[in-house]
Protein backbone atom coordinates (compact mmCIF):
# COMPACT_ATOMS: atom_id res chain seq x y z
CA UNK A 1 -3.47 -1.85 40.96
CA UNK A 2 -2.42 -5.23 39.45
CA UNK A 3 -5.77 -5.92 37.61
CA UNK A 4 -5.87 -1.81 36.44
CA UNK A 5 -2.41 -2.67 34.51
CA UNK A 6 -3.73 -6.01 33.50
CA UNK A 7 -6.26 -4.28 31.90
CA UNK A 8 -4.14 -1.61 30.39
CA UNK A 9 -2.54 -4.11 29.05
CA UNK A 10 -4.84 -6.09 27.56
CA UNK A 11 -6.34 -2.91 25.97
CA UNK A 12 -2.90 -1.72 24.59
CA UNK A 13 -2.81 -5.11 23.09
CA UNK A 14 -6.59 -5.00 21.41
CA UNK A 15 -5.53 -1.72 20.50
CA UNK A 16 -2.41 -3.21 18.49
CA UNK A 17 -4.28 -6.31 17.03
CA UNK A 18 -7.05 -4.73 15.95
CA UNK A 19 -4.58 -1.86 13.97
CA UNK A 20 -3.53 -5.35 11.90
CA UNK A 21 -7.34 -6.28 11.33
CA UNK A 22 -8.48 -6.14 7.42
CA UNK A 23 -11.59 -4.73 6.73
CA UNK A 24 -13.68 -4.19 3.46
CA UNK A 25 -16.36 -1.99 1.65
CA UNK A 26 -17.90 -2.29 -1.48
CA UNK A 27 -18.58 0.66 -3.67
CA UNK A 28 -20.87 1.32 -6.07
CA UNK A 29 -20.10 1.69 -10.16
CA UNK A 30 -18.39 4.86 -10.91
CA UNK A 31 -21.19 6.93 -12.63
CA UNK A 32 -22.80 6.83 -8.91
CA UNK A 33 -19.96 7.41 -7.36
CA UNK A 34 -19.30 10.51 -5.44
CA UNK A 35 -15.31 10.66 -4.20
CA UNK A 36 -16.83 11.58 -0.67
CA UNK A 37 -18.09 7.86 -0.54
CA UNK A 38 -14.90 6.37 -0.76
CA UNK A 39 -13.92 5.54 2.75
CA UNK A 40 -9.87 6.52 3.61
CA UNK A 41 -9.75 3.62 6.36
CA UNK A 42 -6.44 2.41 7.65
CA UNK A 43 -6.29 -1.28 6.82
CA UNK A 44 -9.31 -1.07 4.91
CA UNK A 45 -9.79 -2.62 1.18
CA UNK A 46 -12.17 -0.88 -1.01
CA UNK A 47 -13.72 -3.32 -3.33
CA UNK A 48 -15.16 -1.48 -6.90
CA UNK A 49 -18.17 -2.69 -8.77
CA UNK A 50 -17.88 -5.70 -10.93
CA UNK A 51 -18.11 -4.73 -14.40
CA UNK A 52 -19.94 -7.35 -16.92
CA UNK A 53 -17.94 -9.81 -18.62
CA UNK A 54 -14.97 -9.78 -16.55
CA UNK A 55 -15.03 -13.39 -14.85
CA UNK A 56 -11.91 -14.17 -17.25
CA UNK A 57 -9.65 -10.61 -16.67
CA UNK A 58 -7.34 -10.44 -13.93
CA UNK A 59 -8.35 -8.27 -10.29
CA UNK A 60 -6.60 -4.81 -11.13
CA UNK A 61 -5.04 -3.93 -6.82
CA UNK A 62 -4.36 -0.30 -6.20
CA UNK A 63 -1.62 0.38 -3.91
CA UNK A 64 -0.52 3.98 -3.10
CA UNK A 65 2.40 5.75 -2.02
CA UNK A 66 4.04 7.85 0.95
CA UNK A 67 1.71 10.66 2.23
CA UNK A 68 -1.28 9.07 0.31
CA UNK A 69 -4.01 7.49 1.87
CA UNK A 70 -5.50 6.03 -1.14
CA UNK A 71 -7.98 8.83 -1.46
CA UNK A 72 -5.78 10.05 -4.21
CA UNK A 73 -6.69 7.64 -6.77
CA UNK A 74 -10.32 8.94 -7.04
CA UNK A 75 -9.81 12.72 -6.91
CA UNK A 76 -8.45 15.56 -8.81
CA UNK A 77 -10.34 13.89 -11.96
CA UNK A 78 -8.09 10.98 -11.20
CA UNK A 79 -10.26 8.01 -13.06
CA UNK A 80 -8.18 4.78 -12.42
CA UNK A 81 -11.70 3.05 -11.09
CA UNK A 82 -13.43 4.89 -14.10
CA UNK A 83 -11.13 3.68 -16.57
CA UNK A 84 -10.71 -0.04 -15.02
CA UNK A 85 -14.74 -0.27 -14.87
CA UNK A 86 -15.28 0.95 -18.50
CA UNK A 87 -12.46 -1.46 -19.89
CA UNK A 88 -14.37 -4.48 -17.41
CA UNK A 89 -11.34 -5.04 -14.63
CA UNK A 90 -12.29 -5.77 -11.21
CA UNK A 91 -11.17 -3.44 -9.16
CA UNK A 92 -9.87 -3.52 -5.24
CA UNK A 93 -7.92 -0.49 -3.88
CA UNK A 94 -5.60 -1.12 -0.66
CA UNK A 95 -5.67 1.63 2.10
CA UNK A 96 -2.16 0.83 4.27
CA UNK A 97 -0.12 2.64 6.50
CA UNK A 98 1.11 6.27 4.91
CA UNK A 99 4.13 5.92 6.58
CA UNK A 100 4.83 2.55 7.74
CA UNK A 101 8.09 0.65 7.18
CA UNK A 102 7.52 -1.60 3.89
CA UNK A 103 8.19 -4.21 6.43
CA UNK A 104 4.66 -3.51 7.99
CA UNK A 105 3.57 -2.60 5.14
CA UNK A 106 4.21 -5.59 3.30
CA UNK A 107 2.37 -7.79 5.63
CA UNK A 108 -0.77 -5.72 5.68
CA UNK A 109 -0.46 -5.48 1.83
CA UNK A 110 -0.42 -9.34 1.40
CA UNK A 111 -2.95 -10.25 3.69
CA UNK A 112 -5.09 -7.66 1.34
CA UNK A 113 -4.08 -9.50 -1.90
CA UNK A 114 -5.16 -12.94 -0.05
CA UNK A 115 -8.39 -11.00 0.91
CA UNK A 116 -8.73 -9.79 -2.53
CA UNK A 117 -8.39 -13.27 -4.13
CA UNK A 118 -11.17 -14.55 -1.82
CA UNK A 119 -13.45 -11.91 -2.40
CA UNK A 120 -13.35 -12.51 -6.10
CA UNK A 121 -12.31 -15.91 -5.89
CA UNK A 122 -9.74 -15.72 -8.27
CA UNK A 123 -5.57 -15.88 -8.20
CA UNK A 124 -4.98 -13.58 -11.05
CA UNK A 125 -3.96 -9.98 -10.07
CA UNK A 126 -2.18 -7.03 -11.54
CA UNK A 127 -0.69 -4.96 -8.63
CA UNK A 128 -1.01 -0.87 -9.91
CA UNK A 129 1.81 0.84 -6.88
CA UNK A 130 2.12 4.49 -6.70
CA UNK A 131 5.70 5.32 -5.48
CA UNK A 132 6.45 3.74 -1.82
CA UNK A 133 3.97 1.46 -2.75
CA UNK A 134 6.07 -0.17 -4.91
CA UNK A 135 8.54 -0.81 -1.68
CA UNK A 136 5.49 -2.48 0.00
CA UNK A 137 4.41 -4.58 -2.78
CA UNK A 138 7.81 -5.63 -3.18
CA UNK A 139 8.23 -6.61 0.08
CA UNK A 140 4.80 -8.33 0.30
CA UNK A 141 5.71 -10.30 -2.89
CA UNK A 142 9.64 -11.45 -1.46
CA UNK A 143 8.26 -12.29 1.96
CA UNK A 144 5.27 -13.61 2.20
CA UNK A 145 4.68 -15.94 -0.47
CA UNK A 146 2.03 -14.20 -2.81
CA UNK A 147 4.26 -14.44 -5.78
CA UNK A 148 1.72 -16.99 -7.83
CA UNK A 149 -1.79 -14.97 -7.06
CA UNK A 150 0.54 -11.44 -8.27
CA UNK A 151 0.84 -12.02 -12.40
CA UNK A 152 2.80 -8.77 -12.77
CA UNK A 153 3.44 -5.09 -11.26
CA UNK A 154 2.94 -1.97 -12.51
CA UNK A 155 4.73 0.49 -10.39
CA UNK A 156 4.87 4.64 -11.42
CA UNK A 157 7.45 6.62 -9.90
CA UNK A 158 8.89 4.51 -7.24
CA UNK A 159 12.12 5.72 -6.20
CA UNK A 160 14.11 2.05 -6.19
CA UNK A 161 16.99 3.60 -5.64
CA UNK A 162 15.90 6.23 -3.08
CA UNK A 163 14.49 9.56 -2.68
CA UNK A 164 16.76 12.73 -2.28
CA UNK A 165 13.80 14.53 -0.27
CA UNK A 166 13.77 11.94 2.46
CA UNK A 167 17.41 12.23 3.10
CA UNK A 168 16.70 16.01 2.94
CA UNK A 169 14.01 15.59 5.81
CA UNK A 170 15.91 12.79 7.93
CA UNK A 171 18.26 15.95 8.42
CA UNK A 172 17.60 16.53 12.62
CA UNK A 173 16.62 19.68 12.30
CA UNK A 174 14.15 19.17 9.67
CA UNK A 175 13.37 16.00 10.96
CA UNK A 176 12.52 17.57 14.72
CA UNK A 177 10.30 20.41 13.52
CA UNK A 178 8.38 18.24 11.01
CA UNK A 179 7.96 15.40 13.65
CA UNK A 180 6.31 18.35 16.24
CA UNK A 181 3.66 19.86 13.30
CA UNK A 182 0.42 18.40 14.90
CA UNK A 183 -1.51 17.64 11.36
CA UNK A 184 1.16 15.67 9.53
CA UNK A 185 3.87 14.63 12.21
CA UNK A 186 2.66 11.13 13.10
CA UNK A 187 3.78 10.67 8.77
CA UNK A 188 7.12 12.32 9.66
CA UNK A 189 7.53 9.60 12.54
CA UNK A 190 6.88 6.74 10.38
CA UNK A 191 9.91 4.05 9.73
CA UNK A 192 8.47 4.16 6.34
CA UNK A 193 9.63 8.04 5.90
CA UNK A 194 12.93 7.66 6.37
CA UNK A 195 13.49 4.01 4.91
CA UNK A 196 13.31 5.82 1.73
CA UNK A 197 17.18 7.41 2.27
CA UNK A 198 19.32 7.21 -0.54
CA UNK A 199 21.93 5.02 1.15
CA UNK A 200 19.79 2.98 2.79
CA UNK A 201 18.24 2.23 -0.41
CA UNK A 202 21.43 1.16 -2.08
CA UNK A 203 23.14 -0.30 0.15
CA UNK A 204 20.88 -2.51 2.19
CA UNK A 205 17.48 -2.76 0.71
CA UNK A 206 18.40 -2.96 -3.09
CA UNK A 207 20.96 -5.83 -2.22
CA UNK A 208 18.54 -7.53 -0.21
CA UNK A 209 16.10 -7.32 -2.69
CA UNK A 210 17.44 -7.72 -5.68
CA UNK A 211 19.66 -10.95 -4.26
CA UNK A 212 16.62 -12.66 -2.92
CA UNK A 213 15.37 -16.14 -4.26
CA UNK A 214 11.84 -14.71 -5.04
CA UNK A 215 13.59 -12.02 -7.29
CA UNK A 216 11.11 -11.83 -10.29
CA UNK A 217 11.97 -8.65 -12.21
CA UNK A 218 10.42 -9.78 -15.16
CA UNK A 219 6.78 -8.81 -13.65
CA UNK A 220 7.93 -5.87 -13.09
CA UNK A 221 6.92 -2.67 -15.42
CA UNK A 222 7.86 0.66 -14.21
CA UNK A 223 7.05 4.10 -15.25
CA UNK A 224 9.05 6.99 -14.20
CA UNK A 225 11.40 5.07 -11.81
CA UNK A 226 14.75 5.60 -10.83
C-alpha cells in the first residue's frame, strides 16, 4: 500500500510539472495556412513563419484573454498573423491557461517571452493582450523580471478596473450552476474568473500594481480599456 501511494504521488506530481512544461510548434506562412493547423495546446507557443527582412523589427507576442484559447486570433477572418507576416513581424502566439489566476498566468506567460527571445534570439518584443491577457502580461512584466526583453504593450479591451460580468457570475447561484455545466465549468472554476471582480480589481490588484517599483505605464497603449 505504501509504494501504490508513493506512486500516486509521484504521478500527481508529473502530472503537475509537466502542466508548467513549455512547448512549441512552428507554423507555416499564412497563405498555407489552414486555421485547423493551428494547435490550441495548453502551455504551448505557436511560433509563425519568419517573414523576409525582419532580422531588425521587434517579435510581435500574442496573448489572449478569458474564455480564449488563442484559437481566436486566427478565425472568424481574424488576420493578426496575416497582417504581422505581410508587414514582416515575427510572430509567436502564447496559448495559457483560460482561466488561471494572472498569478499562474504570469509565470507561464514569462517563461514564453524568455522562450520566445531564444527562439528568435532577440530581446525586442511587442506584447499584443486581448482582455485578461493584459492582467497576465502585467503580472509577468511586475514579477518576474522581463521588463527589458518587453519594449511596449498593446492591450485591447482589458478591463483594468474590473469586469461587471464576473461579479455578476461570482454571484453563488450563478456561480454553482455554471461551475456544474460539464463543457465550460472547469473555466467557471478558474481563480482567474473571478479575480476579475470589480472590487477586487480596485482595491487590491490596481494598488498593488500600480504602486509597484516595476510600474512602467508609459509602455503601455490601450484600446478600449476601462
Amino acid at each position: 500500500m505504501k509504494i501504490f501511494y508513493t506512486l500516486l504521488f509521484a504521478l500527481f506530481l508529473s502530472l503537475q510539472l509537466s502542466a508548467q512544461t513549455i512547448t512549441s510548434t512552428v507554423i507555416k506562412k499564412p497563405s498555407l495556412l489552414h486555421c485547423n493547423e493551428v494547435p490550441a495546446i495548453l502551455n504551448n507557443i505557436v511560433f509563425g513563419a519568419v517573414p523576409p527582412n525582419s532580422a531588425d523589427k521587434p517579435v510581435v507576442v500574442y496573448i489572449h484573454g478569458w474564455f480564449d484559447n488563442g484559437f481566436a486570433w486566427f478565425m472568424a477572418k481574424n488576420k493578426w498573423y496575416e497582417n504581422s507576416y505581410n508587414a514582416g513581424y515575427r510572430t509567436a502566439f502564447f496559448f495559457q491557461s483560460v482561466s488561471g489566476a494572472f498569478e499562474d498566468n504570469g509565470k507561464v506567460v514569462a517563461q514564453m517571452i524568455r522562450e520566445t527571445c531564444r527562439h528568435y534570439n532577440t530581446d525586442k518584443v511587442i506584447a499584443v493582450c486581448h482582455s485578461k491577457g493584459g492582467y497576465d502580461i502585467e503580472y509577468a512584466l511586475y514579477n518576474e523580471n522581463v521588463w527589458d526583453s518587453v519594449q511596449g504593450v498593446v492591450t485591447l479591451s482589458t478591463p483594468y478596473w474590473g469586469a461587471p460580468m464576473s461579479d455578476m457570475i461570482a454571484v453563488p447561484f450563478f456561480r454553482t450552476i455554471l461551475e456544474a455545466i460539464l463543457i465550460v465549468g472547469p473555466i467557471f472554476q478558474g481563480k482567474g474568473s473571478y479575480q476579475m471582480q470589480t472590487a477586487y480589481m480596485a482595491g487590491v490588484v490596481r494598488p498593488m500594481m500600480d504602486n509597484h517599483p516595476n510600474n512602467r505605464p508609459e509602455k503601455f497603449h490601450c484600446f478600449g480599456a476601462w
